[in-house]
Protein backbone atom coordinates (compact mmCIF):
# COMPACT_ATOMS: atom_id res chain seq x y z
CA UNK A 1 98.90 77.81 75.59
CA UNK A 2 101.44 77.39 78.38
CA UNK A 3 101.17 74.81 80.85
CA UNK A 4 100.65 76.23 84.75
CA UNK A 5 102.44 73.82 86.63
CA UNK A 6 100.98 75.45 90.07
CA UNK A 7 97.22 74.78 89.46
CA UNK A 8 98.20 71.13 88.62
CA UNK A 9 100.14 70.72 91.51
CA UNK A 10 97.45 72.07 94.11
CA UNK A 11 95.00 70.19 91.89
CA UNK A 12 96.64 66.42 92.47
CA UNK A 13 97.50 67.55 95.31
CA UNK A 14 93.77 68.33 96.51
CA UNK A 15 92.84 65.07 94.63
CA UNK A 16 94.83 63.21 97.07
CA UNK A 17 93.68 65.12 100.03
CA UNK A 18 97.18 66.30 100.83
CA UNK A 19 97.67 69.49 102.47
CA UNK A 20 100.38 71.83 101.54
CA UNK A 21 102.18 71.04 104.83
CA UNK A 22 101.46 67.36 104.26
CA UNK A 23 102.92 67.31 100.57
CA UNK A 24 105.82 69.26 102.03
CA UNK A 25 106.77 67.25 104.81
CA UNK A 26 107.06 63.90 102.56
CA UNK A 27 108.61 65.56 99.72
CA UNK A 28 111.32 66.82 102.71
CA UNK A 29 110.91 70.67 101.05
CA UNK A 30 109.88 73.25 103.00
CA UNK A 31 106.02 74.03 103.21
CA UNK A 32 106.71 77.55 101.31
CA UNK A 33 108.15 76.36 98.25
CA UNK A 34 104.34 74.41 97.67
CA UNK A 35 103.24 77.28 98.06
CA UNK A 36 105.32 79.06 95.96
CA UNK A 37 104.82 76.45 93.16
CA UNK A 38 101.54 76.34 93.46
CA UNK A 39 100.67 80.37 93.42
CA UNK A 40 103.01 80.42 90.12
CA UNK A 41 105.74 82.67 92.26
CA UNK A 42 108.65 79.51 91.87
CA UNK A 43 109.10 77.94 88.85
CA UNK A 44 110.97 74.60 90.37
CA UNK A 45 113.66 72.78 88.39
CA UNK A 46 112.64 69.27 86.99
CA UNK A 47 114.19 67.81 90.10
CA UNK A 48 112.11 69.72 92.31
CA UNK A 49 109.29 68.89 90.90
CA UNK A 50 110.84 65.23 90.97
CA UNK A 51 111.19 64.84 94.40
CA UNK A 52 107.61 66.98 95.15
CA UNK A 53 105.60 64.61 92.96
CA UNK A 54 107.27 61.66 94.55
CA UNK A 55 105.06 62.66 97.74
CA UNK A 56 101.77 62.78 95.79
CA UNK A 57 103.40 59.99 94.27
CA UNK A 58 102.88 60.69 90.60
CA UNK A 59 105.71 60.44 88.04
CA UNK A 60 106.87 63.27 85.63
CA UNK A 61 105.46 62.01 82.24
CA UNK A 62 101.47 61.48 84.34
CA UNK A 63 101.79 65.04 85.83
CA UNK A 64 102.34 66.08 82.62
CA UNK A 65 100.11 64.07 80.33
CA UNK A 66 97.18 64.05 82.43
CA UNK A 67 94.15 65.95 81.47
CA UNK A 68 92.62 67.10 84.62
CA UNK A 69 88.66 67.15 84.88
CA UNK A 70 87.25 70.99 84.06
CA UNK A 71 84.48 72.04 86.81
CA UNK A 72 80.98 70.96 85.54
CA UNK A 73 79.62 72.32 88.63
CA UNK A 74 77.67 75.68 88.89
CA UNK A 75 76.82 76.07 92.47
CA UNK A 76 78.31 75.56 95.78
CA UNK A 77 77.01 75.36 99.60
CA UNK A 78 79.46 77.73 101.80
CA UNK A 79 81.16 74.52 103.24
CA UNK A 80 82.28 73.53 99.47
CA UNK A 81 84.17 76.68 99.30
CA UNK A 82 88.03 75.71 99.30
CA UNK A 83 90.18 77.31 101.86
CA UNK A 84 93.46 77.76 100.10
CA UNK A 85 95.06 80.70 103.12
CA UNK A 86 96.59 80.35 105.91
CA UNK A 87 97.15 81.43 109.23
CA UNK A 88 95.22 84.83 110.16
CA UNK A 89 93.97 85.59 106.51
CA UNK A 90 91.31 82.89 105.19
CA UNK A 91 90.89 82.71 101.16
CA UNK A 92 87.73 80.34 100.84
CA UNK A 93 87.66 79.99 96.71
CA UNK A 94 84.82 79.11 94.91
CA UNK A 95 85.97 75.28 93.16
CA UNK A 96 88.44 73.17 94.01
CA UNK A 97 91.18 74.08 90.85
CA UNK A 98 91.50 76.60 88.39
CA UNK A 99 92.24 74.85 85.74
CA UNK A 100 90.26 76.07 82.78
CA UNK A 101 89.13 78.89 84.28
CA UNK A 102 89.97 82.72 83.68
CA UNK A 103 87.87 84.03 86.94
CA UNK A 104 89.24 83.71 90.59
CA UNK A 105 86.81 84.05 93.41
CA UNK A 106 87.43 84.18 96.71
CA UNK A 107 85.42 85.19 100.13
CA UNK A 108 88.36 86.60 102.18
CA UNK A 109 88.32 87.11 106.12
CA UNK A 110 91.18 88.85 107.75
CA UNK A 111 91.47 88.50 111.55
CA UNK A 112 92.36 91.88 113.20
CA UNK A 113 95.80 93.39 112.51
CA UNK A 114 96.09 90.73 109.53
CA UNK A 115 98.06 91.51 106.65
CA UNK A 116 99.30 90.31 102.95
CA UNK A 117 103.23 91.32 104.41
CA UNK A 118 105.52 94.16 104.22
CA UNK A 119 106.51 93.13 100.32
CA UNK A 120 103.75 94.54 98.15
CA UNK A 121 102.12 91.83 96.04
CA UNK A 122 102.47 92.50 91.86
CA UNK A 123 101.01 90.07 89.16
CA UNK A 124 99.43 89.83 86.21
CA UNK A 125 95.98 90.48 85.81
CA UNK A 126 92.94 92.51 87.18
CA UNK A 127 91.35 92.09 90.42
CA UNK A 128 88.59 93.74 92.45
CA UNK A 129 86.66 93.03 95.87
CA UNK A 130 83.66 94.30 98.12
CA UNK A 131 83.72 94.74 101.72
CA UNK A 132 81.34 93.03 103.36
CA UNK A 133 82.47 93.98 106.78
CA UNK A 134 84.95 94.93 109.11
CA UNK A 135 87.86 97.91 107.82
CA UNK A 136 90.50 97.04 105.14
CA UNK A 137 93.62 99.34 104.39
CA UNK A 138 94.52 98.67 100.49
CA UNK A 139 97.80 100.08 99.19
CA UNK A 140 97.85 100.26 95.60
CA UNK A 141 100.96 101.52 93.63
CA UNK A 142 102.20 104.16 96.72
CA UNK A 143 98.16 105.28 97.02
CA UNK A 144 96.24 103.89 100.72
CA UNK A 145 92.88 103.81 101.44
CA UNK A 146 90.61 102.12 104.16
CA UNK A 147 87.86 100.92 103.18
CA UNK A 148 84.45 99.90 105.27
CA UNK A 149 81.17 98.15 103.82
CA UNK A 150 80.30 98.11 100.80
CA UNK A 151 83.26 100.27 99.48
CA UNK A 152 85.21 98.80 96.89
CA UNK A 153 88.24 98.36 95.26
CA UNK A 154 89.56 97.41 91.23
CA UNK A 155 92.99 97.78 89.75
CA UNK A 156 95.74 96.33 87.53
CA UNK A 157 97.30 93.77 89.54
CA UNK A 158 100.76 94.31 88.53
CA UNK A 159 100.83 97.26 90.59
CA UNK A 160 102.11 96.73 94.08
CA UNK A 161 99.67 96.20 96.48
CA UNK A 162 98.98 95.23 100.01
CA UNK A 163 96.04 94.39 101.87
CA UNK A 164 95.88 94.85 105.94
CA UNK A 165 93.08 94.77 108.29
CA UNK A 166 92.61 97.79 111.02
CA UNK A 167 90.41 97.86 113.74
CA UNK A 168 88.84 95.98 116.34
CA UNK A 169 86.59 92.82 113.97
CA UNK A 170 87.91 90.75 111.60
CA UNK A 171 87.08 92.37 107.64
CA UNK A 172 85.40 89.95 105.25
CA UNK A 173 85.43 90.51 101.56
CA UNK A 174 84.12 89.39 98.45
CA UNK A 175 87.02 89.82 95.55
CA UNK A 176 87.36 88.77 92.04
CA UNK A 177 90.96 87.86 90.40
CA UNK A 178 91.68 87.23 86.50
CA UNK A 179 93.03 85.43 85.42
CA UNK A 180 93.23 83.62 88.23
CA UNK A 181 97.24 84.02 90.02
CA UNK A 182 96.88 83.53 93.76
């Protein structure tokens, strides 16, 4: 079993009530490569992760011996949902880490004219969602479709994909990821 140094990170760094921007900012690294280390898209070199960890502060042999507590708990209120987006897209995830866990959830909102980017998304993995409301273009592998409430969507993640909201209201959604990536 390999170890997944992003859900570690984003867990201390939860634990510690740091925000991405505030781990950033005193590890004097830009806010994107947390991000990037934490969603598993930048594997950082040993120094890196050195100087990141020195923010938290935690040394190299604790982040790496430590045995982080799995999730006991079963159900949560809507404000114990975890917002882990940013900016005009909202990912609220059900728990506070991963770790453990082969099932992503998230409740989604996209604000009007939102989008995942121009460069299609591609992972490993499965994932699926539910409109709730609003419109949602998805792009899968070359093939678009909107979609309104309660349409759907489910594919193999490492196809390219993209996710944009059209119309007027924001779109939420209800979607499922495994094993968990974002």
């Amino acid at each position: 079993m390999s170890l997944d140094i992003g859900d570690r990170l984003r867990y201390l760094r939860i634990r510690h009530k740091l925000s991405q921007r505030q781990l950033a900012k005193r590890a004097g690294v830009p806010n994107s490569t947390v991000s990037l280390i934490e969603s598993n898209q930048m594997n950082p070199s040993v120094g890196a992760l050195k100087r990141i960890l020195d923010g938290i502060p935690i040394g190299l042999a604790e982040f790496f011996s430590f045995e982080p507590e799995q999730a006991s708990k079963v159900f949560y209120q809507s404000e114990e949902l975890v917002e882990i987006g940013k900016g005009k897209i909202s990912y609220r995830q059900i728990g506070e880490h991963l770790i453990g866990r082969a099932l992503q959830i998230l409740r989604e909102r996209y604000a009007p004219g939102a989008d995942t980017g121009k460069v299609l998304l591609a992972h490993d993995g499965e994932e699926g969602g539910i409109i709730l409301s609003g419109r949602l273009e998805v792009t899968v592998d070359g093939e678009r479709k909107v979609l309104g409430p309660g349409d759907a969507y489910y594919f193999a993640s490492r196809k390219p994909h993209r996710f944009r909201c059209v119309g007027p209201i924001a779109c939420e959604v209800i979607s499922a990821c495994t094993p968990p990536t974002f």
